[in-house]
C-alpha atoms as a PDB file:
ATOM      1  CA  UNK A   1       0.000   0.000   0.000  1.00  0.00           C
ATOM      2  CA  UNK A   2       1.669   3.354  -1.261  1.00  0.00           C
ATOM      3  CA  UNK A   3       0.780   6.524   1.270  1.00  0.00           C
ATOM      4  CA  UNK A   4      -2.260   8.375   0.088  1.00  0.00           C
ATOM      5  CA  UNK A   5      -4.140   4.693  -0.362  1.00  0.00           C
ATOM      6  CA  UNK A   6      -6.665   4.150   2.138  1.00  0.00           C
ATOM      7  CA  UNK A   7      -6.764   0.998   4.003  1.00  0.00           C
ATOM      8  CA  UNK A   8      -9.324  -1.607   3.215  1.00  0.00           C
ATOM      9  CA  UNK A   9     -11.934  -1.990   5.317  1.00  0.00           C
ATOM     10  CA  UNK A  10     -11.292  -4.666   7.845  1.00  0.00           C
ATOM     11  CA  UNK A  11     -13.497  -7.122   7.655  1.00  0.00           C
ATOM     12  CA  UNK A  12     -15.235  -8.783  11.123  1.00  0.00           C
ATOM     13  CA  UNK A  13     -13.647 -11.780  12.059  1.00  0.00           C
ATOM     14  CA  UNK A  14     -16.345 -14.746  11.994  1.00  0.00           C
ATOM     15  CA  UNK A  15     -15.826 -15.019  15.909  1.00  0.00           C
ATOM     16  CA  UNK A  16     -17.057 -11.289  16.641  1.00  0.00           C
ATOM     17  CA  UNK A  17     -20.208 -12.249  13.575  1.00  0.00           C
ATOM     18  CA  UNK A  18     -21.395 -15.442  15.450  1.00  0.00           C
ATOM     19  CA  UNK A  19     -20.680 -13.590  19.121  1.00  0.00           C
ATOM     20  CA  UNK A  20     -22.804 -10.462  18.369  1.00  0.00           C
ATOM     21  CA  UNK A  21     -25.672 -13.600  17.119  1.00  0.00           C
ATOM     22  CA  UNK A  22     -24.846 -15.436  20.321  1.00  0.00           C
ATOM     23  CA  UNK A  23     -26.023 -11.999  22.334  1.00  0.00           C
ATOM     24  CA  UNK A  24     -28.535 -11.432  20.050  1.00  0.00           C
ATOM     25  CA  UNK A  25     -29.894 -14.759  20.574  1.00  0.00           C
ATOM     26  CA  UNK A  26     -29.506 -14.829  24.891  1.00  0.00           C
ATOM     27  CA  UNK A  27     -31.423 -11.530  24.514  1.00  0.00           C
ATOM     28  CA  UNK A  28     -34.065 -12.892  22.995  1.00  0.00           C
ATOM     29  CA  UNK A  29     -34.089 -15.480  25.212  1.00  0.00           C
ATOM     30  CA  UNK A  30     -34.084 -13.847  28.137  1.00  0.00           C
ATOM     31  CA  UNK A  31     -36.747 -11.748  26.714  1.00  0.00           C
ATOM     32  CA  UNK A  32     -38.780 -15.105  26.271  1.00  0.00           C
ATOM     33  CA  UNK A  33     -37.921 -15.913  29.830  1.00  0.00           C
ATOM     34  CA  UNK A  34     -39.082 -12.682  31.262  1.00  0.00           C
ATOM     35  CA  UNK A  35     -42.841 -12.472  29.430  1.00  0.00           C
ATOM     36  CA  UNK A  36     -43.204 -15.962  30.355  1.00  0.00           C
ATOM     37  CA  UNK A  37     -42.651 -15.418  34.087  1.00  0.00           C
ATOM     38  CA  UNK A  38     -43.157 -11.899  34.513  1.00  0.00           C
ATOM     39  CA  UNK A  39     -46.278 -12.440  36.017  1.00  0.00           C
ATOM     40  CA  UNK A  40     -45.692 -15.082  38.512  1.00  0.00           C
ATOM     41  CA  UNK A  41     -42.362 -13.199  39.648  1.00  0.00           C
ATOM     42  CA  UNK A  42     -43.841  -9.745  40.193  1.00  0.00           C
ATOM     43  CA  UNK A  43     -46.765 -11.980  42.256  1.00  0.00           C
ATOM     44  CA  UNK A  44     -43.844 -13.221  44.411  1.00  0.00           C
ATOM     45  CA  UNK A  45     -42.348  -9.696  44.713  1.00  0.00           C
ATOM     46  CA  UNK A  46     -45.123  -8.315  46.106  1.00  0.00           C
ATOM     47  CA  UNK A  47     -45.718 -11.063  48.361  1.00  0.00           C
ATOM     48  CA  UNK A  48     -41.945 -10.798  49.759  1.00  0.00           C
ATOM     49  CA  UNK A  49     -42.630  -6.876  49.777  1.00  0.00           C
ATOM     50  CA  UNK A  50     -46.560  -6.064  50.773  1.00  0.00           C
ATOM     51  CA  UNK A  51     -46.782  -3.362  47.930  1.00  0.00           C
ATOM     52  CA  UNK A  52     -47.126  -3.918  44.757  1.00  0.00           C
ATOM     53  CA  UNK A  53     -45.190  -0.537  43.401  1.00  0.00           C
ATOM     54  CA  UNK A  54     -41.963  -1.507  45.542  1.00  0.00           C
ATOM     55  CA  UNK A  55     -42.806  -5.122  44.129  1.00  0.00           C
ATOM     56  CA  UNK A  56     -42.445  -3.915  40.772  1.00  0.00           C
ATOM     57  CA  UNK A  57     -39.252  -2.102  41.359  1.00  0.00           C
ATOM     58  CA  UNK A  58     -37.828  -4.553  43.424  1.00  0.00           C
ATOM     59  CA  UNK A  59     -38.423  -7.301  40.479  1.00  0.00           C
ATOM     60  CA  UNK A  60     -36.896  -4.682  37.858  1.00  0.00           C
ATOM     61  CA  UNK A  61     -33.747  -4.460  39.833  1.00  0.00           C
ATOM     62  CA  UNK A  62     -33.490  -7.681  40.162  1.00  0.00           C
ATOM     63  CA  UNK A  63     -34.626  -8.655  36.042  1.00  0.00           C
ATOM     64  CA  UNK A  64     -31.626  -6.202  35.360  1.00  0.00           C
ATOM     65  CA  UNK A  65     -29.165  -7.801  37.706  1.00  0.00           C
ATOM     66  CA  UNK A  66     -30.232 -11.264  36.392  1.00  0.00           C
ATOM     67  CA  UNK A  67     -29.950  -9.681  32.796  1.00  0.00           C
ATOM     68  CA  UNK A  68     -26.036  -9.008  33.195  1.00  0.00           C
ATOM     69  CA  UNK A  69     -25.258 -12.788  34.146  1.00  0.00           C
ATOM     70  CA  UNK A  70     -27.524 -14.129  31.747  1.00  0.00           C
ATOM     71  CA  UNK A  71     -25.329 -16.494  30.348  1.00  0.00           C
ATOM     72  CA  UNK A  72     -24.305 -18.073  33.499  1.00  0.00           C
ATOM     73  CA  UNK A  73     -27.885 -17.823  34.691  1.00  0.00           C
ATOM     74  CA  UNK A  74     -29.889 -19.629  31.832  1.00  0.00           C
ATOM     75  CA  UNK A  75     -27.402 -23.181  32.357  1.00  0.00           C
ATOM     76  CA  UNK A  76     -28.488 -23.514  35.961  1.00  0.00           C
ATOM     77  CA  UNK A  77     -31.797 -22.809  37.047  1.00  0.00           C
ATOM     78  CA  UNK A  78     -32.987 -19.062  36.475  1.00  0.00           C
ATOM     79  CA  UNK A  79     -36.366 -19.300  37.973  1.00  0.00           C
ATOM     80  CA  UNK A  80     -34.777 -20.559  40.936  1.00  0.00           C
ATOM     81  CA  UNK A  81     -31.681 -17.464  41.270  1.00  0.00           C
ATOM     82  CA  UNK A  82     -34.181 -15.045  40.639  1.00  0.00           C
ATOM     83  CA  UNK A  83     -36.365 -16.117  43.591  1.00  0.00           C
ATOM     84  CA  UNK A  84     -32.779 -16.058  46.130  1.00  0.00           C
ATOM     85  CA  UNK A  85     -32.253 -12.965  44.144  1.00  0.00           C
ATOM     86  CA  UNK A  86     -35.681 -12.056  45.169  1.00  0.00           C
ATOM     87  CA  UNK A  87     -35.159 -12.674  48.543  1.00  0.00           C
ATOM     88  CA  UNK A  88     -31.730 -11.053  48.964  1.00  0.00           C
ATOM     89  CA  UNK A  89     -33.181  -7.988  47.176  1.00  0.00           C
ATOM     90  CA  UNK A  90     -35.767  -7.680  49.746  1.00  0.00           C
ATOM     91  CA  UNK A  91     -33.665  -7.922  52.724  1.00  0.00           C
ATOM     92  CA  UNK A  92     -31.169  -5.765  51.182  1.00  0.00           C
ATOM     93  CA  UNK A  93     -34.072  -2.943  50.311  1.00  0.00           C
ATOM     94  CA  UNK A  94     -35.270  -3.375  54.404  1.00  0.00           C
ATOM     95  CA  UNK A  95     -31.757  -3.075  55.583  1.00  0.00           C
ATOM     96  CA  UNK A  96     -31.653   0.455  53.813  1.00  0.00           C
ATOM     97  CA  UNK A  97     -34.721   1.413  55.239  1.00  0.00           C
ATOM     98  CA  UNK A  98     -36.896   0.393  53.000  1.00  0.00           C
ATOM     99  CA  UNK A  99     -39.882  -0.823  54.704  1.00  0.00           C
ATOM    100  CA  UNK A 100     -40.360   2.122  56.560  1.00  0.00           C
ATOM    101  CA  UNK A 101     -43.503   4.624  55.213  1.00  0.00           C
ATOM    102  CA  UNK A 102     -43.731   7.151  53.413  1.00  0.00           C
ATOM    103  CA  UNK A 103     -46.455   9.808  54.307  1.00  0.00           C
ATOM    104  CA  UNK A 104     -47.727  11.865  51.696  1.00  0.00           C
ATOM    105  CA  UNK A 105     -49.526  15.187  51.370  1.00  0.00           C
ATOM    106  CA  UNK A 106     -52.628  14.068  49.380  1.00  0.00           C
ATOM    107  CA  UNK A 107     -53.525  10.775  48.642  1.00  0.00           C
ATOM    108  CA  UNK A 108     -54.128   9.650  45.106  1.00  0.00           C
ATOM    109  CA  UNK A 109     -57.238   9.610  43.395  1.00  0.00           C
ATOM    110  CA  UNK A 110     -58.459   5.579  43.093  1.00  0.00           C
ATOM    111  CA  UNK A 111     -60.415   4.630  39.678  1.00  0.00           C
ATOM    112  CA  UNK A 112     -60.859   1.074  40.919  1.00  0.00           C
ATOM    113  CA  UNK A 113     -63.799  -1.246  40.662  1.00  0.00           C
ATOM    114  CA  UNK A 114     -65.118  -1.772  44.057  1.00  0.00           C
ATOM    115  CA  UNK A 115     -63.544  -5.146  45.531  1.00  0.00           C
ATOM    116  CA  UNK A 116     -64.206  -4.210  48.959  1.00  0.00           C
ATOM    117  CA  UNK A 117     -64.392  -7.561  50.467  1.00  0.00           C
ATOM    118  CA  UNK A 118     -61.224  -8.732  48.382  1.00  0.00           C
ATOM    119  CA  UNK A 119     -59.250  -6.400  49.704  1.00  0.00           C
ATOM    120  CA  UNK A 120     -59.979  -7.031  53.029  1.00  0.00           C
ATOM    121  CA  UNK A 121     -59.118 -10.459  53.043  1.00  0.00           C
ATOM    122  CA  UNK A 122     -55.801  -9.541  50.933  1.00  0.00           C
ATOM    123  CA  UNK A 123     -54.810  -6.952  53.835  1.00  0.00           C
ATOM    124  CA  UNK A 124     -55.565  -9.215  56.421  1.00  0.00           C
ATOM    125  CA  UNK A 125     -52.799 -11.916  55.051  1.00  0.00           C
ATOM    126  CA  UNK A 126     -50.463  -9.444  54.326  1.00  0.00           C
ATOM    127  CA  UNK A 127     -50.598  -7.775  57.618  1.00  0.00           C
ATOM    128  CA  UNK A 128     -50.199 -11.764  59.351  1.00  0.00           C
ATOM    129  CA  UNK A 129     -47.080 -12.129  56.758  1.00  0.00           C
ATOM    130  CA  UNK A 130     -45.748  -8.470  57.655  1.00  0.00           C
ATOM    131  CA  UNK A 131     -45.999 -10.185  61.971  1.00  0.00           C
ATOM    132  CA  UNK A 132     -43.691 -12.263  60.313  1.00  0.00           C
ATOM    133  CA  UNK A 133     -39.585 -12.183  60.318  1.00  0.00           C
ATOM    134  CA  UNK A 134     -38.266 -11.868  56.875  1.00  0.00           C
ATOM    135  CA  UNK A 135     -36.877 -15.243  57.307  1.00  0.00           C
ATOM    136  CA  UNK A 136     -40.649 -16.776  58.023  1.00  0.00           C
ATOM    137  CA  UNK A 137     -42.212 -14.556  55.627  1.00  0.00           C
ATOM    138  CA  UNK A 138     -40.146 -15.770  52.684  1.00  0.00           C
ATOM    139  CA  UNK A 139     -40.287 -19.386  53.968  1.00  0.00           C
ATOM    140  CA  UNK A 140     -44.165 -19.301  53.540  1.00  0.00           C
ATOM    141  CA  UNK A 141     -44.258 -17.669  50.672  1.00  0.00           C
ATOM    142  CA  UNK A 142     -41.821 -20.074  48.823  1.00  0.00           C
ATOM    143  CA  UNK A 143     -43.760 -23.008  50.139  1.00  0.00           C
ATOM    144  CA  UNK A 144     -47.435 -22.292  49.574  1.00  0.00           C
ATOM    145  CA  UNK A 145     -47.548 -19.425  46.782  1.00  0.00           C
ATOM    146  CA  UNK A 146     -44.337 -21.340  44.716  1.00  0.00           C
ATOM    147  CA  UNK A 147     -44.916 -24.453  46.086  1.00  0.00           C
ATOM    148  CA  UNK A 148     -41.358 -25.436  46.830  1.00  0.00           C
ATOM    149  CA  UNK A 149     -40.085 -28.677  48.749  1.00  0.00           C
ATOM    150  CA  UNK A 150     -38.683 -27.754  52.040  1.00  0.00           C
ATOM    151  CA  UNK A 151     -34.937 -28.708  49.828  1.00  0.00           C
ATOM    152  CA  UNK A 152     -35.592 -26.180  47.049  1.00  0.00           C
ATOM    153  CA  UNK A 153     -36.142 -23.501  50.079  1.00  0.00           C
ATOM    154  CA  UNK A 154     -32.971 -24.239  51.834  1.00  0.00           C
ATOM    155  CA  UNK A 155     -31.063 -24.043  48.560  1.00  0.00           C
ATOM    156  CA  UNK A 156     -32.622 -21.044  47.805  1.00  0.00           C
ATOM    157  CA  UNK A 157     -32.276 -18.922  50.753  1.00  0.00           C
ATOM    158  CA  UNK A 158     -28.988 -20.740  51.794  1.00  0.00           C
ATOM    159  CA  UNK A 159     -29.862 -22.254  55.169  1.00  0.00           C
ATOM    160  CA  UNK A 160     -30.710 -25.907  56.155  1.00  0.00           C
ATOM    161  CA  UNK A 161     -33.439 -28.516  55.922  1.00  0.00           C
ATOM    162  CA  UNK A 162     -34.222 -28.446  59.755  1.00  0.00           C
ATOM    163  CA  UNK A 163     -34.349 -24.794  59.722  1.00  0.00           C
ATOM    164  CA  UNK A 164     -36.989 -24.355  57.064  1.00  0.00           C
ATOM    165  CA  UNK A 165     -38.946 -26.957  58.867  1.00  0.00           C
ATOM    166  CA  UNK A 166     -38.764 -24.941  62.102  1.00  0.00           C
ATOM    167  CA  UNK A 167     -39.222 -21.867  60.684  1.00  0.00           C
ATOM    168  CA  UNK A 168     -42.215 -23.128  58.902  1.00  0.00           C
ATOM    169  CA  UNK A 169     -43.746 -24.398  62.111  1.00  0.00           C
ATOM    170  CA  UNK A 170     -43.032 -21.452  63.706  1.00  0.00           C
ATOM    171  CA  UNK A 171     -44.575 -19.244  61.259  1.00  0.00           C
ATOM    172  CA  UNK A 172     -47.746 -21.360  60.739  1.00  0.00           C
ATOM    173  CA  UNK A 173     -48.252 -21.014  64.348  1.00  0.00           C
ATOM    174  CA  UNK A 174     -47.938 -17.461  64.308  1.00  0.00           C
ATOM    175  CA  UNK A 175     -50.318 -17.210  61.207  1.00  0.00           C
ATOM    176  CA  UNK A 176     -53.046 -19.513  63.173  1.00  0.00           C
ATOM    177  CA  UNK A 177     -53.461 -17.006  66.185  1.00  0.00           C
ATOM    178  CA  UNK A 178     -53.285 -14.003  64.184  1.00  0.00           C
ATOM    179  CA  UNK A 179     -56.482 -12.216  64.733  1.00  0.00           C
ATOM    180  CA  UNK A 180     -56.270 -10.720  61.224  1.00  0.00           C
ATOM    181  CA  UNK A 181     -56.903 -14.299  59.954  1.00  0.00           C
ATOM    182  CA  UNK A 182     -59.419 -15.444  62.584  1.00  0.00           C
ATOM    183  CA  UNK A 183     -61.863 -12.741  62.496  1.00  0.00           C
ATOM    184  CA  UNK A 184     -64.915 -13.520  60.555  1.00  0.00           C
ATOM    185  CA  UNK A 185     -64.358 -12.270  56.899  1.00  0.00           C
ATOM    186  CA  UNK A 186     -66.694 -10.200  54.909  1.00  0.00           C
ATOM    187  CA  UNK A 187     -68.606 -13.102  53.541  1.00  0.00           C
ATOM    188  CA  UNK A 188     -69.211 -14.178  57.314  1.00  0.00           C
ATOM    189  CA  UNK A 189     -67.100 -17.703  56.880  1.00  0.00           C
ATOM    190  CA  UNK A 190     -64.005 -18.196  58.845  1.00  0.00           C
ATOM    191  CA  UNK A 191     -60.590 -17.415  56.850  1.00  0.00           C
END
């Protein structure tokens, strides 16, 4: 090449071709994997949490924090390390101060049907989860909304067998005296 010739173009090595189509195609699978479980996930948010904004934040965080180890995440299990991820997320977010409320100067304006009775019951199991300790609360919730063996708990929130049986006993007990749940509910039957 004499000086005043320009360079060829370089041409893109078939490594960098087929990695840009390998990140193409992860993103599109994660994509997949989030609209398929979107729904169930932000369900277990806001049980974890107790409010359905901070639920939805919380599971963004988390969708975005899953999104960056994607391809060490899909291999495994990634239903399973975004519930732990879930659960640390939570804890983390109460640590910080989280959990504590916010008072506001006027309260929105509410275009809801009227599910009066609904939302009585709801509130009533979410205040008995809030009596709970974040250890109890997420035990619960991972074995009777996600309907996890008592192994799949302990691997997920990194403690034992015996102690999610414990803890599960402990917070059943809890949930069984709780006079939110053993008041009469709307529909006069016992909850």
């Amino acid at each position: 090449m004499t000086p005043g010739q320009l360079a060829p173009p370089v041409s893109q090595s078939r490594g960098a071709v087929l990695a840009r189509a390998g990140r193409r195609g992860a993103e599109e699978e994660f994509a997949e994997f989030v609209e398929a479980n979107h729904s169930r996930l932000l369900h277990l948010a806001d049980l974890l949490i107790g409010d359905r904004a901070r639920a939805e934040d919380l599971l963004q965080t988390v969708l975005i924090r899953t999104y960056l180890r994607w391809s060490k995440v899909r291999q495994d299990n990634p239903i399973g390390y975004v519930r732990a991820a879930l659960s640390n997320a939570r804890t983390d977010w109460w640590r910080r101060g989280g959990g504590r409320e916010r008072p506001t100067e006027k309260l929105p304006d509410s275009v809801a049907p009227d599910v009066a009775a609904w939302v009585v019951d709801r509130d009533a199991v979410q205040r008995s989860l809030a009596a709970l300790t974040a250890r109890e609360r997420a035990v619960v919730v991972l074995r009777y909304f996600e309907a996890l063996s008592e192994s799949e708990i302990a691997r997920t929130l990194g403690i034992a067998p015996g102690t999610v049986k414990s803890t599960s006993a402990r917070a059943l007990g809890k949930l069984r005296i709780s006079p939110e749940l053993t008041t009469p509910t709307s529909m006069g039957e016992q909850a």
